[in-house]
Protein backbone atom coordinates (compact mmCIF):
# COMPACT_ATOMS: atom_id res chain seq x y z
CA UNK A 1 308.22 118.07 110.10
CA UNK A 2 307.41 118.02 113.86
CA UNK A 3 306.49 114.26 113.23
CA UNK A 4 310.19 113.21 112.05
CA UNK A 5 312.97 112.40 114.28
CA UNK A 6 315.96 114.67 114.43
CA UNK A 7 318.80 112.17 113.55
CA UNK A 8 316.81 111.79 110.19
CA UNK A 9 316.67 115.40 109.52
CA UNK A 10 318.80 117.12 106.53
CA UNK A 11 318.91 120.12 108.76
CA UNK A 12 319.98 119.20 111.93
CA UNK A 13 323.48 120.06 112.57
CA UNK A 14 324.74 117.67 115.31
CA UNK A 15 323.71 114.40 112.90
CA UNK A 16 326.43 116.11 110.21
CA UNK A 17 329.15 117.28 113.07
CA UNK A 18 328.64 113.21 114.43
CA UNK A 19 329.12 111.46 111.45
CA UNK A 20 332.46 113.64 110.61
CA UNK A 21 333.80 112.84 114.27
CA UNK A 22 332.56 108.80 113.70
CA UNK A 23 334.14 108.87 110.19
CA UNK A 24 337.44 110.66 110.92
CA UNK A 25 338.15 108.39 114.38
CA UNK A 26 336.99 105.21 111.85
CA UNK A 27 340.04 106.19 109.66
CA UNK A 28 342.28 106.65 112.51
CA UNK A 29 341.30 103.63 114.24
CA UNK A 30 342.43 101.90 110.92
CA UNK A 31 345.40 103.76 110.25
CA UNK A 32 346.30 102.31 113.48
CA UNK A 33 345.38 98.78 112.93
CA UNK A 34 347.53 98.76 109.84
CA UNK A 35 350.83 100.26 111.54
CA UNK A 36 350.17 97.64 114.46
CA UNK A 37 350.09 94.52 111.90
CA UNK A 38 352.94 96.06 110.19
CA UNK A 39 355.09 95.92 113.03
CA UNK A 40 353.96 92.94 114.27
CA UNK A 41 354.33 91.40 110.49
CA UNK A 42 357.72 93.07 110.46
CA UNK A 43 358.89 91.31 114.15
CA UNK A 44 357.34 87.88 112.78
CA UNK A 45 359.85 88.10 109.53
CA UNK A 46 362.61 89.04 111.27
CA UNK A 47 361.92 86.04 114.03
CA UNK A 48 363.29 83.38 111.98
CA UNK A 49 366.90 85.04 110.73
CA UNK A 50 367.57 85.82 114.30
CA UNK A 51 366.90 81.45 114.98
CA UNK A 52 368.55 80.87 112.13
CA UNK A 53 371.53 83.13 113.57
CA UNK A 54 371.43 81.76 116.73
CA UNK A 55 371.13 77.48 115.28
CA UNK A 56 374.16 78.59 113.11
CA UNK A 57 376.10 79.94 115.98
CA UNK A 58 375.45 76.62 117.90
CA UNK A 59 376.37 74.37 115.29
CA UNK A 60 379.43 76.11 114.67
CA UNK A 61 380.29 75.80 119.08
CA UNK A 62 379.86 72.73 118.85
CA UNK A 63 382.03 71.60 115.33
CA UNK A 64 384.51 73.81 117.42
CA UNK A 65 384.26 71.78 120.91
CA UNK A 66 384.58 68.37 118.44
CA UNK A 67 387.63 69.93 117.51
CA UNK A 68 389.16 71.03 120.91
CA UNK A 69 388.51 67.44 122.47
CA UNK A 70 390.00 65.74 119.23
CA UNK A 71 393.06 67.72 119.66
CA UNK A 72 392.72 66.52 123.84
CA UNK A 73 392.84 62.90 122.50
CA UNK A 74 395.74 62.99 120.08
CA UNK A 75 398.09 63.50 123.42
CA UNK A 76 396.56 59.83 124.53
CA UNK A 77 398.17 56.55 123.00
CA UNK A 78 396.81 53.49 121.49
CA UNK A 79 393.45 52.66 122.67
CA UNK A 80 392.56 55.09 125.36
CA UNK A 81 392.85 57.64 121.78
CA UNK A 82 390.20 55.60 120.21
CA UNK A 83 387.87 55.84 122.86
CA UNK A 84 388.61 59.18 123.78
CA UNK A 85 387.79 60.25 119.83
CA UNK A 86 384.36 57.79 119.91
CA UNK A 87 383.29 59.21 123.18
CA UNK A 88 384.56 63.02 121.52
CA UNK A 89 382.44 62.05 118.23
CA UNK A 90 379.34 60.42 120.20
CA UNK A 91 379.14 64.10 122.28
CA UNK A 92 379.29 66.03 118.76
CA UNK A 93 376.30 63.66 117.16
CA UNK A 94 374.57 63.95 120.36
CA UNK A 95 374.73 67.81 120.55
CA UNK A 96 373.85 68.32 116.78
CA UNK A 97 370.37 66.00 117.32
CA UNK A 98 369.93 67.92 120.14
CA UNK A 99 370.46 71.09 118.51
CA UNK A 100 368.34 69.93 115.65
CA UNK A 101 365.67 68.91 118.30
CA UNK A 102 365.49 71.92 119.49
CA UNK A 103 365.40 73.72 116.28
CA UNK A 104 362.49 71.86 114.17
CA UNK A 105 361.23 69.75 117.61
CA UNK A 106 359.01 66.90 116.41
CA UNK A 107 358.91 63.14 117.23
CA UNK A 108 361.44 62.17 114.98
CA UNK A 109 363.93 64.58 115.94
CA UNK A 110 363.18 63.09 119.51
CA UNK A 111 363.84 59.94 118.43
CA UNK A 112 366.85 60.40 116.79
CA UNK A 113 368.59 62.31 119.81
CA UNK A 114 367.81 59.12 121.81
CA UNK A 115 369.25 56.94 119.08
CA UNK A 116 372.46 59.33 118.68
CA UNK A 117 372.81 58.42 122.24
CA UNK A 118 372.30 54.91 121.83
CA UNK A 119 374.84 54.95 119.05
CA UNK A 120 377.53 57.07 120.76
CA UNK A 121 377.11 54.70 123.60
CA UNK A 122 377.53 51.61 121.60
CA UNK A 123 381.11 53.23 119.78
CA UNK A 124 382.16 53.76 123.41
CA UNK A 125 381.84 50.34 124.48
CA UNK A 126 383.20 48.88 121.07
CA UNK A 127 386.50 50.91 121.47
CA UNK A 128 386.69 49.81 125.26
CA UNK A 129 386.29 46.17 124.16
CA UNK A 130 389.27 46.48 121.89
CA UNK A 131 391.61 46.24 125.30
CA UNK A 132 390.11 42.59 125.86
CA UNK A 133 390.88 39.63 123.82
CA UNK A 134 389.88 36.54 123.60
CA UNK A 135 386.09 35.38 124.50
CA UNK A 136 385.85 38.31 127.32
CA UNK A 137 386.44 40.62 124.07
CA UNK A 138 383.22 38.43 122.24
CA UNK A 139 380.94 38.53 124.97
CA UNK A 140 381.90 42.37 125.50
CA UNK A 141 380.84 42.93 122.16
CA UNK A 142 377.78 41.28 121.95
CA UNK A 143 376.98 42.84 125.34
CA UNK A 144 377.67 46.47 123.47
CA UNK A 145 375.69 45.32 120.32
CA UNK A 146 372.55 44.40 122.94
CA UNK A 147 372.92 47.44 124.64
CA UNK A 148 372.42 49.22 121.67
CA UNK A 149 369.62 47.30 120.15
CA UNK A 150 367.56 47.80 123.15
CA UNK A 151 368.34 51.36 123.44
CA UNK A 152 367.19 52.27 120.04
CA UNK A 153 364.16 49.72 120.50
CA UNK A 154 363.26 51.88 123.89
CA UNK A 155 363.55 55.19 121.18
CA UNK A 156 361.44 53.86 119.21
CA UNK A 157 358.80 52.53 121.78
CA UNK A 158 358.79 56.20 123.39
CA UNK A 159 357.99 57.55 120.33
């Protein structure tokens, strides 16, 4: 026996008192591990309902400031109402593809924020051409109509 190492003897009591300190702080160590993932599992699930709550909560503010600056433009008269509600409408489109930008952000959702914009723009300048008559009113439309065409055409090139 005086050949043979002592980790490889049956008889030597530190090899048996080792392995039960290396096996009991293995289980431990994974016992651990597990409650660690589960938390961090449990954080990861509750993530999105708290987005959710918060993208809900936004789209509801901003429904609600539509609504307030609708009720603004029903004191105004005639035309100066109608662009009052397109320029009220245009910030409510805006915010929502801005909200849903920032939401699910991808390169569509980019582009449509910059299109709501170009949109909400053009409504605008439609409504404020409704004070002119005549040719001024044509050429202020086709303006508006340009406007627009190039916005949306710069959306789409950024993309």
């Amino acid at each position: 026996m005086k050949g043979r190492l002592p980790f490889l003897c049956p008889n030597h009591k530190s090899n048996y008192q080792s392995e039960g300190i290396m096996g009991k702080s293995n289980v431990i160590l994974v016992a651990l591990g597990f409650a660690v993932s589960s938390a961090v599992v449990a954080q990861q699930q509750r993530l999105p309902s708290d987005v959710y709550e918060v993208y809900t909560a936004d789209k509801e503010r901003i429904e609600r400031e539509y609504k307030a600056d609708k009720q603004r433009c029903d004191s105004l008269d005639g035309n100066a109402e109608d662009i009052c509600e397109a320029e009220a409408k245009g910030r409510e489109e805006v915010a929502k593809a801005e909200l849903e930008d920032k939401y699910r952000p991808s390169k569509e959702s980019r582009y449509e924020v910059r299109a709501a914009k170009a949109k909400a723009d053009y409504r605008v300048a439609k409504e404020r051409c409704d004070d002119l008559s005549g040719n001024v009113k044509d050429v202020c439309l086709e303006e508006a109509k340009a406007a627009q065409a190039a916005a949306i055409a710069d959306a789409k090139r950024e993309d």
